[in-house]
Protein backbone atom coordinates (compact mmCIF):
# COMPACT_ATOMS: atom_id res chain seq x y z
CA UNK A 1 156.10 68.89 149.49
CA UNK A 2 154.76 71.51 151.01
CA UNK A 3 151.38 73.35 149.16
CA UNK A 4 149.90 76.48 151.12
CA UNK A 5 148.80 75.35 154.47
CA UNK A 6 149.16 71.79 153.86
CA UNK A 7 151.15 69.14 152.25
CA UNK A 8 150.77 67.84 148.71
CA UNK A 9 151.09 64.43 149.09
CA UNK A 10 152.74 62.19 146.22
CA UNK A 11 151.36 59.27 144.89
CA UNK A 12 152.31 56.21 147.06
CA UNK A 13 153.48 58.52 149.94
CA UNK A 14 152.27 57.15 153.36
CA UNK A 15 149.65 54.21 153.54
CA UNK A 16 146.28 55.38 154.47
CA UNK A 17 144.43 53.76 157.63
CA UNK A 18 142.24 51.42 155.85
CA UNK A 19 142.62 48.15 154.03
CA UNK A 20 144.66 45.22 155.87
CA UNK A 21 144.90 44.53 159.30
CA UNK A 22 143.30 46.91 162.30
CA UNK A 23 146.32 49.39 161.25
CA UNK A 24 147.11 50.44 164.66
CA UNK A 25 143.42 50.55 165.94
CA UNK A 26 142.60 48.47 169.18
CA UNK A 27 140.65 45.49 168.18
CA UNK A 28 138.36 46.32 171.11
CA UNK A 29 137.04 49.47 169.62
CA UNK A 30 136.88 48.14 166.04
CA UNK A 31 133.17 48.41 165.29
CA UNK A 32 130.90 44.99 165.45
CA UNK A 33 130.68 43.41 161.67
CA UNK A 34 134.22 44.88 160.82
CA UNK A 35 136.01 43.01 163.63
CA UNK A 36 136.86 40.14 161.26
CA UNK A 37 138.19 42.83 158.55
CA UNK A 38 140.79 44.31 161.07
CA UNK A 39 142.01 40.73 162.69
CA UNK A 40 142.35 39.18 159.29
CA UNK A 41 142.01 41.55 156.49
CA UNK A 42 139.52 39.34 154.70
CA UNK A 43 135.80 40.19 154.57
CA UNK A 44 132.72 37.90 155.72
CA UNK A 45 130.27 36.82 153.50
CA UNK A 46 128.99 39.91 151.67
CA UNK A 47 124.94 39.21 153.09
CA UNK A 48 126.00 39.30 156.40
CA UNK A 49 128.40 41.86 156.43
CA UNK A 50 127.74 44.64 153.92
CA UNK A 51 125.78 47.02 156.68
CA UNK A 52 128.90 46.54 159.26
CA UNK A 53 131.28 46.82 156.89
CA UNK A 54 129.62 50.28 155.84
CA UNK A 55 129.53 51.32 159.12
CA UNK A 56 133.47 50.38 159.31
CA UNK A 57 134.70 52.49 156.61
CA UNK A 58 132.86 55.63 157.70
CA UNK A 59 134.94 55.06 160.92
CA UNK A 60 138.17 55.42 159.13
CA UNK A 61 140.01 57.99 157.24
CA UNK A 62 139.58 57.69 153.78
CA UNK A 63 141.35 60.38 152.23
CA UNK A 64 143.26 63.35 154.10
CA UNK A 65 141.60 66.69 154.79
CA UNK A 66 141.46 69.45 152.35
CA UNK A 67 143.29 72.82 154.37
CA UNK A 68 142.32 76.17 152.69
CA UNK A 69 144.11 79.37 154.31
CA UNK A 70 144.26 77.51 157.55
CA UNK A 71 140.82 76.04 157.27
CA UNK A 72 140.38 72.30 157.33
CA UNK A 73 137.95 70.44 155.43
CA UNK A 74 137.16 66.72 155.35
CA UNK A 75 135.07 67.47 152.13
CA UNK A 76 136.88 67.99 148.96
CA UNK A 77 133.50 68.36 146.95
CA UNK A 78 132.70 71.98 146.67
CA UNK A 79 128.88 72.71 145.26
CA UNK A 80 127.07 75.21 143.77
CA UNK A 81 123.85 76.30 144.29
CA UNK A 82 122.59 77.27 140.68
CA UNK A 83 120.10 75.79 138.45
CA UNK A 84 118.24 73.56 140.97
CA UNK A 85 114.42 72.81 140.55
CA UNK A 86 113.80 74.62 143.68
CA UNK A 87 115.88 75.40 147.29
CA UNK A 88 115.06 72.50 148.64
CA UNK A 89 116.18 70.70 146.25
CA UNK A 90 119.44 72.50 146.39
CA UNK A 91 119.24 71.94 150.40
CA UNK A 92 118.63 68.44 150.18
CA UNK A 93 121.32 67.49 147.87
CA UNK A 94 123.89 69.71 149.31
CA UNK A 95 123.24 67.43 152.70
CA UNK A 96 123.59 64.32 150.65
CA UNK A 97 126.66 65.05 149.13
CA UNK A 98 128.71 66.01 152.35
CA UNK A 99 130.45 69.28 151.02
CA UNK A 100 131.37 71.71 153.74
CA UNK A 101 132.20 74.54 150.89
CA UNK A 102 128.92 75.71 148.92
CA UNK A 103 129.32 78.59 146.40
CA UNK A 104 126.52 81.09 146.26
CA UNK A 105 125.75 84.05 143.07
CA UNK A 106 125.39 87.16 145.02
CA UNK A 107 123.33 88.04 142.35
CA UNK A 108 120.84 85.31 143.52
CA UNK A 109 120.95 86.27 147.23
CA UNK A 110 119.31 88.78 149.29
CA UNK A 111 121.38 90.76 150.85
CA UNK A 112 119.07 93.18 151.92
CA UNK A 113 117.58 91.51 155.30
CA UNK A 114 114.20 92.77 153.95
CA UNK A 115 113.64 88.07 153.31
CA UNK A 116 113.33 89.09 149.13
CA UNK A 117 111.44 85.95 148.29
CA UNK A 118 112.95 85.71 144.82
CA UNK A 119 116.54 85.80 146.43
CA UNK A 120 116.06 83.71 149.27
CA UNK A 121 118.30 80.93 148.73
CA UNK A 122 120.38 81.79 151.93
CA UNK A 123 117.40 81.00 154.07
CA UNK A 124 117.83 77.18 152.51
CA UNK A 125 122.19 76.93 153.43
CA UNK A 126 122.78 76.51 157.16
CA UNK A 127 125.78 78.72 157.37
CA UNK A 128 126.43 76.65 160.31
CA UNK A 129 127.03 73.17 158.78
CA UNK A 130 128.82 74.91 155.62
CA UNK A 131 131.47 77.58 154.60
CA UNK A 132 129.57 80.05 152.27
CA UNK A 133 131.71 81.26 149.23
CA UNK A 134 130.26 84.25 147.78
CA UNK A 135 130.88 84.17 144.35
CA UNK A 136 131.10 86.90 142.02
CA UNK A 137 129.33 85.15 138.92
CA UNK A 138 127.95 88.14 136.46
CA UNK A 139 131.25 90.36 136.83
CA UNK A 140 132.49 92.02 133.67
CA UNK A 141 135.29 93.70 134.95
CA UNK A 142 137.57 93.71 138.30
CA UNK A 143 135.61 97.03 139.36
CA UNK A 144 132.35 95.31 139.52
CA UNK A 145 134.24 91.93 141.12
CA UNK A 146 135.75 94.07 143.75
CA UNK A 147 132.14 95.87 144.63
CA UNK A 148 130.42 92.43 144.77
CA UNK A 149 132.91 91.42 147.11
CA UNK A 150 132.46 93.83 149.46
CA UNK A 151 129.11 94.11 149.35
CA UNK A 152 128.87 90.37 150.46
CA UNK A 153 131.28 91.41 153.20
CA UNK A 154 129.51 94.45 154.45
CA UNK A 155 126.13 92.29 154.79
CA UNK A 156 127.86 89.67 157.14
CA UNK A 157 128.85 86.90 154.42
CA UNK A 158 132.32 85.73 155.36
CA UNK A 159 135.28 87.17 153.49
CA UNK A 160 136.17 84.35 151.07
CA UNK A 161 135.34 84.82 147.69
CA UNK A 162 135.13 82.60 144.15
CA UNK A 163 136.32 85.24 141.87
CA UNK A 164 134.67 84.74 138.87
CA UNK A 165 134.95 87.52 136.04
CA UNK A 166 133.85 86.28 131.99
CA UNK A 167 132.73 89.08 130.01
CA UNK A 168 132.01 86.99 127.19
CA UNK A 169 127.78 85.74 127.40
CA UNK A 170 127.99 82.71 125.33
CA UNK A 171 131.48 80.90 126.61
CA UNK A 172 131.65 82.66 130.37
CA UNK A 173 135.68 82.21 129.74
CA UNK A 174 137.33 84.29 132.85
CA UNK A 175 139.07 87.05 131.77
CA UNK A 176 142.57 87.38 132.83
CA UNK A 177 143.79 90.14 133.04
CA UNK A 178 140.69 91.73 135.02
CA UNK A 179 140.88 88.43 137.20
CA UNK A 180 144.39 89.60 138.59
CA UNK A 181 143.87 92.81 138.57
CA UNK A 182 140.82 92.05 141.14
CA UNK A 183 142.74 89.10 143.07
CA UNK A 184 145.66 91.84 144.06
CA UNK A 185 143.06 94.52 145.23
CA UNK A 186 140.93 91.83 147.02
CA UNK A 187 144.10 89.88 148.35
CA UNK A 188 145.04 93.35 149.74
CA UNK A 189 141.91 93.74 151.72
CA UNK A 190 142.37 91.07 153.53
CA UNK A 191 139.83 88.67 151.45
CA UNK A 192 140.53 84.70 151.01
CA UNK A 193 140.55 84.49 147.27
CA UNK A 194 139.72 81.38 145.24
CA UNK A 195 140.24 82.75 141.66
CA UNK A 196 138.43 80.97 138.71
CA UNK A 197 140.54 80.91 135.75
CA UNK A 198 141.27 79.35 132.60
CA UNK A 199 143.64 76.13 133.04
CA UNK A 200 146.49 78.80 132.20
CA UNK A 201 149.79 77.86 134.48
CA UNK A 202 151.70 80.85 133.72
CA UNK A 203 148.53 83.07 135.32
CA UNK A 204 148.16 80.07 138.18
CA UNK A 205 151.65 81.02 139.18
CA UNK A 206 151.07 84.89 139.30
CA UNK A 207 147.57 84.83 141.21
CA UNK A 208 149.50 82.43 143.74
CA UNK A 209 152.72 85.08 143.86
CA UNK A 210 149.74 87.80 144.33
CA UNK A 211 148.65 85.17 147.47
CA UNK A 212 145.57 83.69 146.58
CA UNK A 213 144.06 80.77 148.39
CA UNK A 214 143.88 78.26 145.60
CA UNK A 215 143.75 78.49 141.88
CA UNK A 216 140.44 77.00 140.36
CA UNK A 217 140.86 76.26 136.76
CA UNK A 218 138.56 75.36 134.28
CA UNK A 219 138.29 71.77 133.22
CA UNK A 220 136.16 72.66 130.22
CA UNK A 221 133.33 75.68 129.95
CA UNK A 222 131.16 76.37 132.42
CA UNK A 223 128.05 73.84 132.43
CA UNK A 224 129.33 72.15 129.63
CA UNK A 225 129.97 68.76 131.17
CA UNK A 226 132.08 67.76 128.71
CA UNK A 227 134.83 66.90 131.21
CA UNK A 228 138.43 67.64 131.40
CA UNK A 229 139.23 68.88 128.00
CA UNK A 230 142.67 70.95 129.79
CA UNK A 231 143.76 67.81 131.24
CA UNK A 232 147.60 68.59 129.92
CA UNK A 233 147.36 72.25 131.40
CA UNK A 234 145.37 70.63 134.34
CA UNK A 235 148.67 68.52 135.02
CA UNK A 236 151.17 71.60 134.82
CA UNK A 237 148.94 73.77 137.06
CA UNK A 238 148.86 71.20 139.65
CA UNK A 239 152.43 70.20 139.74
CA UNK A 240 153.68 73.79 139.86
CA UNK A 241 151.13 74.54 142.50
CA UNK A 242 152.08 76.24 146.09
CA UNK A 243 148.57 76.60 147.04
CA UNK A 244 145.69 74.00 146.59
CA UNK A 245 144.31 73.45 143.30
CA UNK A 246 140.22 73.06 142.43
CA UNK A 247 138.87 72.29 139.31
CA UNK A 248 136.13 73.72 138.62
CA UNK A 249 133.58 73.87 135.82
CA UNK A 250 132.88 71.44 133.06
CA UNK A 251 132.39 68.07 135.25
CA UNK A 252 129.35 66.50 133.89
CA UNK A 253 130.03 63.07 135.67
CA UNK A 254 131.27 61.68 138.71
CA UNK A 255 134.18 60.12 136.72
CA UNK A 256 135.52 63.02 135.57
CA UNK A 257 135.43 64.40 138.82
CA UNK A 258 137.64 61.12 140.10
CA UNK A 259 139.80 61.72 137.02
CA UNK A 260 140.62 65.18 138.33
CA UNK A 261 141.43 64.00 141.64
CA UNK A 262 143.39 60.96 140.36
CA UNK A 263 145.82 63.95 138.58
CA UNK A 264 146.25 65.18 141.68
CA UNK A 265 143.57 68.26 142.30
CA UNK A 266 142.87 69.25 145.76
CA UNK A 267 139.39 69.35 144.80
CA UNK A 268 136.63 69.77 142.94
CA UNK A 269 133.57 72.41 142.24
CA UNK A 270 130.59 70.84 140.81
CA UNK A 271 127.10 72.59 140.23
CA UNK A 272 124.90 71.54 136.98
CA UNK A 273 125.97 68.36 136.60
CA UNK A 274 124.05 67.74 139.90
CA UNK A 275 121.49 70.51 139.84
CA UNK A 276 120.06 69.09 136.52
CA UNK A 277 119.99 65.39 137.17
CA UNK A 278 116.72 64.02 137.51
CA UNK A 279 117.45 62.73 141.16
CA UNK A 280 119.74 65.82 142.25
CA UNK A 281 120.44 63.61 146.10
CA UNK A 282 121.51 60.53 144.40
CA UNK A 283 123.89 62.43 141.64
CA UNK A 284 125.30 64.35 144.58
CA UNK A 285 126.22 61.05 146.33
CA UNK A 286 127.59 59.59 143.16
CA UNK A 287 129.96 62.84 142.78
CA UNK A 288 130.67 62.61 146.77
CA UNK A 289 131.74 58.73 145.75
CA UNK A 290 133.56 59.62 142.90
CA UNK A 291 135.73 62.22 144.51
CA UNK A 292 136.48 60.16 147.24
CA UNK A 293 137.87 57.32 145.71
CA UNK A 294 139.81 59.39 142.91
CA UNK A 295 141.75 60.85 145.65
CA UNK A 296 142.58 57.72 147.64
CA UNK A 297 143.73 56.63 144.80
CA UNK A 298 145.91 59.53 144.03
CA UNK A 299 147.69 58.98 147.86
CA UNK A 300 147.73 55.55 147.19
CA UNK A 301 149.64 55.68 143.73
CA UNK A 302 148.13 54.25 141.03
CA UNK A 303 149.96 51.43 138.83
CA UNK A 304 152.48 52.89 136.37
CA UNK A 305 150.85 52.18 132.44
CA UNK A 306 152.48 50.00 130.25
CA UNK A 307 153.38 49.32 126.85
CA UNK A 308 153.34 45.88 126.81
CA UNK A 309 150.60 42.89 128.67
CA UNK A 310 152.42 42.16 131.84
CA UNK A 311 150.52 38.75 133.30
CA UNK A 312 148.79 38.85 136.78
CA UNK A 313 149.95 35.14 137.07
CA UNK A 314 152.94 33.77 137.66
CA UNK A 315 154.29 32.29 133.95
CA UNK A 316 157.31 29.95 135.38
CA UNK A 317 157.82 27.58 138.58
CA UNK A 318 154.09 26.71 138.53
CA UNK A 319 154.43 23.36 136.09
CA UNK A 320 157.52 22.15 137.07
């Protein structure tokens, strides 16, 4: 099936190239440590082999890229850069977690070229190593989402956007109706639009008809990290989707980020779940983990549940 630029892939589509056998690779250019993993499929002794065998999978494909209006990603872990201790911090575990995608408040970045030391944190994102995503957090209305927008535009920031519009101070819920009425004016002017929304399919379906670039709904309130509490909605959104879907907001661990991906999300946006943890690096390799394997699992196809035991060893033949 085909979703935007790229193709949704089913559960227990095509294999991926890892696991059993040197699937298709030359044995000759297998890496030294994994050579026995690709001849026989079996692993060494784990004290011998665990460096190698690291070095081994980052030399396969793990899980296919994310495409985004054309744009290919081999990330699927989008950050953002609030609530961090300080920018480097924010720099440091932005690097560790390997996102390519990295979502920045214009409200928290100077704009101005006059090097505002309170709204420096684009002097800390090498716009080289990662796609920034203006985002227009602090939007009441689709006037003041559209104006952001362009501002970040006129001052050189590329022209993707996280539209994010929630009038409401205490629950930051998106609003709507003033979230499609800004994703048609910004889709208009030529903008790549990733709108944040509530896990609503029947407004996922309109924002994609309007020609957004994903649709990022809301696993549960913003900084909440209670996890996904729209998981039903979650499921709808994603198997009606045309365009990729990223969840966004409300993943306070690195399992509910795998449990999003496992449903079949494109991707995921995590920022305070990281940004508070005590050791932001190593929470930011944990999510990077996490999102990884949920989705290889997802292309793999996980076993159907069942009501009933079903025994992992054979019951008959074996005694007689």
């Amino acid at each position: 099936m085909t979703v935007g630029d790229q193709e949704r892939v089913s559960p227990a589509a095509e294999p991926l190239p890892y696991g059993r056998g040197s699937v298709g690779r030359d044995p000759s250019r297998v890496r030294k440590g994994a050579t026995v993993v690709a001849l026989t499929g079996r692993l060494p002794p784990c004290h011998s082999t665990i460096p190698h065998f690291a070095h081994y999978l980052a030399s396969v494909q793990l899980i296919r890229p994310l495409v985004i209006a054309g744009r290919e990603f081999q990330s699927r872990l989008l950050i953002g850069t609030g609530k961090f201790s300080s920018p480097e911090a924010m720099r440091d575990a932005l690097a560790a977690s390997g996102t390519q995608i990295v979502t920045v408040a214009l409200r928290r970045a100077d704009l101005s070229g006059e090097r505002d030391p309170f709204a420096n944190i684009l002097e800390f994102i090498d716009s080289k190593k990662y796609l920034l995503l203006p985002n227009t957090s602090g939007a009441m209305t689709a006037e003041e989402a559209v104006r952001l927008a362009r501002l970040a535009a006129a001052a050189g920031l590329p022209k993707w956007v996280k539209l994010e519009i929630h009038p409401d101070p205490r629950y930051l819920l998106p609003d709507p109706i003033e979230t499609l009425k800004a994703a048609e004016i910004l889709v208009k002017e030529g903008f790549t639009v990733l709108p944040y929304i509530n896990a609503d399919p029947v407004l996922a379906k309109r924002l994609q008809d309007v020609g957004t670039a994903t649709v990022t709904p809301l696993g549960a309130p913003i900084g909440s990290n209670r996890g996904l509490k729209t998981r039903d909605q979650l499921e709808i959104i994603i198997e009606q989707a045309t365009v990729p879907v990223v969840v966004d907001a409300g993943l306070g661990a690195p399992s509910h980020a795998a449990e999003a991906m496992e449903l079949g999300a494109d991707a995921v946006l995590v920022n305070t779940a990281i940004a508070v943890a005590s050791d932001p690096c190593r929470m930011a390799i944990a999510f990077k983990m996490a999102v990884e394997a949920g989705r290889a699992a997802y292309e793999v196809g996980l076993a159907a549940e069942q009501r009933f035991a079903a025994g992992t060893s054979p019951l008959t033949a074996f005694l007689e």
